[in-house]
PDB file of N, CA and C in Angstrom:
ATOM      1  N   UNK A   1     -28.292-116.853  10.840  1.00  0.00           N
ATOM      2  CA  UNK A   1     -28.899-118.146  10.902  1.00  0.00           C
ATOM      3  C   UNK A   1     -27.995-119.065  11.721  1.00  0.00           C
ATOM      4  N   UNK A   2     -28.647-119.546  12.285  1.00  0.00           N
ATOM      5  CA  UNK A   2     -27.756-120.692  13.105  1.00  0.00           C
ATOM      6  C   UNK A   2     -28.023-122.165  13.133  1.00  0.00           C
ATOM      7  N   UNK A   3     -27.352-122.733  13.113  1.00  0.00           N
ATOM      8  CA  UNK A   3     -27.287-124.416  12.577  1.00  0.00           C
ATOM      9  C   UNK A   3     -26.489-125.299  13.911  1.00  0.00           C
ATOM     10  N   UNK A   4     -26.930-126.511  13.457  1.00  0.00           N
ATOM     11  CA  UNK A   4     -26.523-127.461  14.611  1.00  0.00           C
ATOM     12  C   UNK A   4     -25.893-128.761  14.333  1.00  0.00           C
ATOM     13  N   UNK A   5     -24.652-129.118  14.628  1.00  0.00           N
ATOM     14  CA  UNK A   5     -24.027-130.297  14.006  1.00  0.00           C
ATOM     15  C   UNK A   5     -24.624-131.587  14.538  1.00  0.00           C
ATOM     16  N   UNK A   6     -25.014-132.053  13.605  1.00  0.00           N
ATOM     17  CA  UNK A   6     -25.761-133.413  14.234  1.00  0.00           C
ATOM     18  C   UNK A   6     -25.036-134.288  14.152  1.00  0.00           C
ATOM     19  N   UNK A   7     -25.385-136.091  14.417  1.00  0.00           N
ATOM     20  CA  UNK A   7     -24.976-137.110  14.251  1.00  0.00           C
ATOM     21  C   UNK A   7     -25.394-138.475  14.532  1.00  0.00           C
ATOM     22  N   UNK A   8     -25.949-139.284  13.496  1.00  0.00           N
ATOM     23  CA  UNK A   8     -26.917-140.724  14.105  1.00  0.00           C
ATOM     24  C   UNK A   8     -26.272-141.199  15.126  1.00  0.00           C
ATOM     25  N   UNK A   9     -27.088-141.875  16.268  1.00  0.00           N
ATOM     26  CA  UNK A   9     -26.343-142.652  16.969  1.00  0.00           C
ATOM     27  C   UNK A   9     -25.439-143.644  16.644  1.00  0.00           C
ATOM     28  N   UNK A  10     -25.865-144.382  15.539  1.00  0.00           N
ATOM     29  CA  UNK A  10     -25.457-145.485  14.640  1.00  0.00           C
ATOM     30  C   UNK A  10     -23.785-144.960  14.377  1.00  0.00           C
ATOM     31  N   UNK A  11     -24.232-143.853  13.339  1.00  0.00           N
ATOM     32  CA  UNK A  11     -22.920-143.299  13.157  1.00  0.00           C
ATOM     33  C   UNK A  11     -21.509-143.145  13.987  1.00  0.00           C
ATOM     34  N   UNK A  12     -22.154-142.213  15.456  1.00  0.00           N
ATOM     35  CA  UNK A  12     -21.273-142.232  16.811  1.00  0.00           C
ATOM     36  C   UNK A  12     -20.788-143.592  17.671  1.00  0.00           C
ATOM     37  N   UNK A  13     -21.795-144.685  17.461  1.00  0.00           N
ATOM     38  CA  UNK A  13     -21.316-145.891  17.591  1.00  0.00           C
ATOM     39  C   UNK A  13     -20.212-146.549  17.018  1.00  0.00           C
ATOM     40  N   UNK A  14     -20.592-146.122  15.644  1.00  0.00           N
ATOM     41  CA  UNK A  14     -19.460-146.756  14.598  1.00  0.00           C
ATOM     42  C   UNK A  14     -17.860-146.176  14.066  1.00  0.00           C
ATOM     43  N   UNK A  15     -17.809-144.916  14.396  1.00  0.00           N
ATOM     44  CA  UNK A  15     -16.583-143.976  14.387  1.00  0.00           C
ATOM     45  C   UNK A  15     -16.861-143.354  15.566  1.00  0.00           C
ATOM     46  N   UNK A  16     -15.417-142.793  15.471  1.00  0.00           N
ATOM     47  CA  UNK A  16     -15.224-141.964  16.641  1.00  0.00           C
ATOM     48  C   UNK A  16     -16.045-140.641  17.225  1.00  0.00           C
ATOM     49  N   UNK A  17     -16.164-140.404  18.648  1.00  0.00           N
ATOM     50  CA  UNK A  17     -16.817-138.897  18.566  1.00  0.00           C
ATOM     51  C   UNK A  17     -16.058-138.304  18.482  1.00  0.00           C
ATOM     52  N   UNK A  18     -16.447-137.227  17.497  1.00  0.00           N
ATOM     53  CA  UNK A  18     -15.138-135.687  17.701  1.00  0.00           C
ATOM     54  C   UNK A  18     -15.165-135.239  18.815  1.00  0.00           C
ATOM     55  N   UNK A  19     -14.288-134.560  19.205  1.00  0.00           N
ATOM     56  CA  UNK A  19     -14.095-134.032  20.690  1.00  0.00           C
ATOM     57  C   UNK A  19     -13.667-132.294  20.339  1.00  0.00           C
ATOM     58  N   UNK A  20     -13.024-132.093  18.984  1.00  0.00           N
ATOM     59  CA  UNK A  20     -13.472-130.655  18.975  1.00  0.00           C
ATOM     60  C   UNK A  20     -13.387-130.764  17.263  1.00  0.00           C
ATOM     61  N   UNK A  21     -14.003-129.016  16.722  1.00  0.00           N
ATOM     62  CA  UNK A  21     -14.524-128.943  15.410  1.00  0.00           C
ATOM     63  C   UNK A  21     -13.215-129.225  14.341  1.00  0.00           C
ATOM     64  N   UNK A  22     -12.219-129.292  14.900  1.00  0.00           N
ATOM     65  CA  UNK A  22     -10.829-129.764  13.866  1.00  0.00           C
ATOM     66  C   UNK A  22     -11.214-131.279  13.577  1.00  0.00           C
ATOM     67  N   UNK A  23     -11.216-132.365  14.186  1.00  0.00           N
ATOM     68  CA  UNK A  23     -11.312-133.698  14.060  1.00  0.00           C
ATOM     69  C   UNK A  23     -12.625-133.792  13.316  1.00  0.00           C
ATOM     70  N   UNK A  24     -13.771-132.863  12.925  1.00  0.00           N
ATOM     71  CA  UNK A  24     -14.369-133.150  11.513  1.00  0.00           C
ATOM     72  C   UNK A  24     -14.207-133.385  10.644  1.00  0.00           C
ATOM     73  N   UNK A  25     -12.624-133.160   9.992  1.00  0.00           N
ATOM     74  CA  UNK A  25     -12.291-133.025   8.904  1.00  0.00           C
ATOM     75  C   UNK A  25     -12.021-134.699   8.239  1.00  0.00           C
ATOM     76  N   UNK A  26     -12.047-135.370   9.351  1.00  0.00           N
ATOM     77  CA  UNK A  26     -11.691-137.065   9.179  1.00  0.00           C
ATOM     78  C   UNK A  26     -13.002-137.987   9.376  1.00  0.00           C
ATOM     79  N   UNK A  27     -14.173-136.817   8.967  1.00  0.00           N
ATOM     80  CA  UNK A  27     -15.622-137.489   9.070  1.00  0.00           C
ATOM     81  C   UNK A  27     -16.475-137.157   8.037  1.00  0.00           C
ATOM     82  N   UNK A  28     -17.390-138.105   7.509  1.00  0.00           N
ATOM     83  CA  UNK A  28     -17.832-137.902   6.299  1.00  0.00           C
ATOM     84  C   UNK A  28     -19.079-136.970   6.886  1.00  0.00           C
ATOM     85  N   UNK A  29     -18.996-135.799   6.397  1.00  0.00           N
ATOM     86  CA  UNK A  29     -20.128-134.915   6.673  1.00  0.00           C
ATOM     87  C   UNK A  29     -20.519-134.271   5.383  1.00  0.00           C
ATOM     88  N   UNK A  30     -21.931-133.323   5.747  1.00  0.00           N
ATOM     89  CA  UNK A  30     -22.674-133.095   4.384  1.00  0.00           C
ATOM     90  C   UNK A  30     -22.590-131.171   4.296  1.00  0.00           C
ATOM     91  N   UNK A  31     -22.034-131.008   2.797  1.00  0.00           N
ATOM     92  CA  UNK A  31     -21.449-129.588   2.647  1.00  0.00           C
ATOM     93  C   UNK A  31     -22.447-128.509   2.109  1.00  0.00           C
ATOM     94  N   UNK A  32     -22.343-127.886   2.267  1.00  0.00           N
ATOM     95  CA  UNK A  32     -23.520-127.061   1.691  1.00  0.00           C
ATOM     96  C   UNK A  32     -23.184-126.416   0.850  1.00  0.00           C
ATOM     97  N   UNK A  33     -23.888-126.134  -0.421  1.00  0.00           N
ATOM     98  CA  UNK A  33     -23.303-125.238  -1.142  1.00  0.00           C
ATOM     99  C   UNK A  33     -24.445-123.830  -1.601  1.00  0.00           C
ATOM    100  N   UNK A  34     -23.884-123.032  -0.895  1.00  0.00           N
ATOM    101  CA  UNK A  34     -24.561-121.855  -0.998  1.00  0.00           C
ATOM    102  C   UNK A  34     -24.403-120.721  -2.695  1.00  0.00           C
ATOM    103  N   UNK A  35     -25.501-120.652  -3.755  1.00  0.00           N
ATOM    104  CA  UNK A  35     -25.674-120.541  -5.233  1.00  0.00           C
ATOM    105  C   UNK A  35     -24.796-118.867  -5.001  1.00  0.00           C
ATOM    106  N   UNK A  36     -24.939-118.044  -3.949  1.00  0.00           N
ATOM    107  CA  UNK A  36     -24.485-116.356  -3.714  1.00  0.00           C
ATOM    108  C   UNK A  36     -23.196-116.437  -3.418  1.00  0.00           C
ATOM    109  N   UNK A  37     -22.585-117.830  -2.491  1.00  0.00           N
ATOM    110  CA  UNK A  37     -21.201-117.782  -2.612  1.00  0.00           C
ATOM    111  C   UNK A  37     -20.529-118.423  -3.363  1.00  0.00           C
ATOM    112  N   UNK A  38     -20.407-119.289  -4.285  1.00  0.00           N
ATOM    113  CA  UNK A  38     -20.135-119.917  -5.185  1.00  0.00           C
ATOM    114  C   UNK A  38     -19.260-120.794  -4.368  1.00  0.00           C
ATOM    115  N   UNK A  39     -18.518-122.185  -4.544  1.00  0.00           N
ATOM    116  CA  UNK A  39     -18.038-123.523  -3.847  1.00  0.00           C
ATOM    117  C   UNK A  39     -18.650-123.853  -2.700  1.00  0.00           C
ATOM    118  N   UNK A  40     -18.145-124.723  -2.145  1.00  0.00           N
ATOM    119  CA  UNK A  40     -18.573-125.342  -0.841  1.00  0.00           C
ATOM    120  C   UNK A  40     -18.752-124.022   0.464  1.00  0.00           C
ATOM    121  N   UNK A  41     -19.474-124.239   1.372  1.00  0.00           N
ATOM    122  CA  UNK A  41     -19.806-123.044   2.346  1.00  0.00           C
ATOM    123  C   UNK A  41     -18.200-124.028   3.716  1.00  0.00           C
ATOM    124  N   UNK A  42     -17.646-123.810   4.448  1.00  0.00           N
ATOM    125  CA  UNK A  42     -17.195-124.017   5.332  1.00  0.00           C
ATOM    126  C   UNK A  42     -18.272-124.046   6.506  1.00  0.00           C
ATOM    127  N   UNK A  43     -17.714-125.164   7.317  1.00  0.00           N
ATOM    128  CA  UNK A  43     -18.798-124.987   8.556  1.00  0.00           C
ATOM    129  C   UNK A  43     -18.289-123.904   9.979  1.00  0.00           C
ATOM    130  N   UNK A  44     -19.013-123.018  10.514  1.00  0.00           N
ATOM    131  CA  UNK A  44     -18.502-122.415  11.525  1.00  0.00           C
ATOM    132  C   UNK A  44     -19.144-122.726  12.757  1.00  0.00           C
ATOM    133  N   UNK A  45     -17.997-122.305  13.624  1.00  0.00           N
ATOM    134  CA  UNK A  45     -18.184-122.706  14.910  1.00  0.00           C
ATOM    135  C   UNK A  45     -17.789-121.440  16.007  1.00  0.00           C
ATOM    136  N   UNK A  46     -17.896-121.670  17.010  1.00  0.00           N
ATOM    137  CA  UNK A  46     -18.126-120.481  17.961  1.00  0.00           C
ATOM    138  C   UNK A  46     -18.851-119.340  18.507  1.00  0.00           C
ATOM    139  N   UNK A  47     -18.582-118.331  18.686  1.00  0.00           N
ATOM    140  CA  UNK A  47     -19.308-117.506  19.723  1.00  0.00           C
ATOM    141  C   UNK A  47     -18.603-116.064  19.926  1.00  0.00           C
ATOM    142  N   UNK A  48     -19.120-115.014  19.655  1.00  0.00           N
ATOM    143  CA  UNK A  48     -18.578-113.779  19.469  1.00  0.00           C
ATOM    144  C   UNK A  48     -17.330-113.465  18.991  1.00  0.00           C
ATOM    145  N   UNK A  49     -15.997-113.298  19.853  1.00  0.00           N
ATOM    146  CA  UNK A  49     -14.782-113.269  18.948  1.00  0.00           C
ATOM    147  C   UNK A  49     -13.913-114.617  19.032  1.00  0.00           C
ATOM    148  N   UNK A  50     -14.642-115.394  19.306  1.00  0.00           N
ATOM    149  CA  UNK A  50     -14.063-116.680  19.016  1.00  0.00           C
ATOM    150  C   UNK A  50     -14.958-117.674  18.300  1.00  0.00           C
ATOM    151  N   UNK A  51     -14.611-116.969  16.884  1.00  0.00           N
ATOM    152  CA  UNK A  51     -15.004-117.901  15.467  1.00  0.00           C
ATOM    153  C   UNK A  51     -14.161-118.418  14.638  1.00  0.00           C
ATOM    154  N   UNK A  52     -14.506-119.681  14.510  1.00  0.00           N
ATOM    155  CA  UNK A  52     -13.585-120.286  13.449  1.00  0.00           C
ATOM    156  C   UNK A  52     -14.367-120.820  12.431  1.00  0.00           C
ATOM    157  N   UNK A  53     -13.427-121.856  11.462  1.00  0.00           N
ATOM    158  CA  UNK A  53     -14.226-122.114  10.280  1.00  0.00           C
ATOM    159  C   UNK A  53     -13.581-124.007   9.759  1.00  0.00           C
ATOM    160  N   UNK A  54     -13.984-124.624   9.768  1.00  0.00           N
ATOM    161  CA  UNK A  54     -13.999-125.793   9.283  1.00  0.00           C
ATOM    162  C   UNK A  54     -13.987-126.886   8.180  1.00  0.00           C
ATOM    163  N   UNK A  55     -13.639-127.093   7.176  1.00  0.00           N
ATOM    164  CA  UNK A  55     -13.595-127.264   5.288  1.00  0.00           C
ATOM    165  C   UNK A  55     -13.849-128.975   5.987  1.00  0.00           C
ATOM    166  N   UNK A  56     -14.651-129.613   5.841  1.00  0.00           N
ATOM    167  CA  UNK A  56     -15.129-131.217   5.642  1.00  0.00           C
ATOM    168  C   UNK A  56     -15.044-131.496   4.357  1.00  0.00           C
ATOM    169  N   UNK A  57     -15.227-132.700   4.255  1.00  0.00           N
ATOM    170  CA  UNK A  57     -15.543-133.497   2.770  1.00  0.00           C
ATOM    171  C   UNK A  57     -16.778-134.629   3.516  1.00  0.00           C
ATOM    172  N   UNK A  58     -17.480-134.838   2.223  1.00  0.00           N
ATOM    173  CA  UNK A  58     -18.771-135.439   2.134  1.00  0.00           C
ATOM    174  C   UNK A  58     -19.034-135.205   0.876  1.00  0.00           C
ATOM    175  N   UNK A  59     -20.369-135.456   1.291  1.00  0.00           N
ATOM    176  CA  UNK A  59     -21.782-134.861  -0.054  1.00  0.00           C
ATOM    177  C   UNK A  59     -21.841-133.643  -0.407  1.00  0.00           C
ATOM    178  N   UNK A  60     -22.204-132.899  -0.781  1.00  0.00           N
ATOM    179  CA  UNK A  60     -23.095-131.782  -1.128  1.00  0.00           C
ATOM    180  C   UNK A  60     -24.622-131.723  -0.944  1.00  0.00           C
ATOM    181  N   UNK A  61     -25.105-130.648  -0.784  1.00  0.00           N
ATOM    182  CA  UNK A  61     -26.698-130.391  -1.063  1.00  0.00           C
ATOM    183  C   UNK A  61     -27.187-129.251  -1.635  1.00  0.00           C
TER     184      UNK A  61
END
């Protein structure tokens, strides 16, 4: 499955844009919590052997 990091304009107006997936971590974003893995899911990023993984704070859903 593949997912897409969004962001209101409002929002990007009002804080900074990230410029890469590390500087998420200083933005209130929304976590997912997947019931098969139990805690928060990490967000990933990249493309064949260059994957990484991302831990935010926010909400939950």
């Amino acid at each position: 499955m593949r997912l897409v990091t969004v962001a209101s304009p409002e929002y990007l107006a009002r804080y900074s844009i990230p410029q890469r997936p590390e500087e998420l971590t200083s933005h209130r974003c929304i976590n997912l919590r997947l019931p098969t893995r139990g805690g928060l899911y990490p967000w990933e990023f990249g493309s064949g052997d260059n994957e990484f993984r991302v831990r935010v704070s926010g909400p939950s859903s």
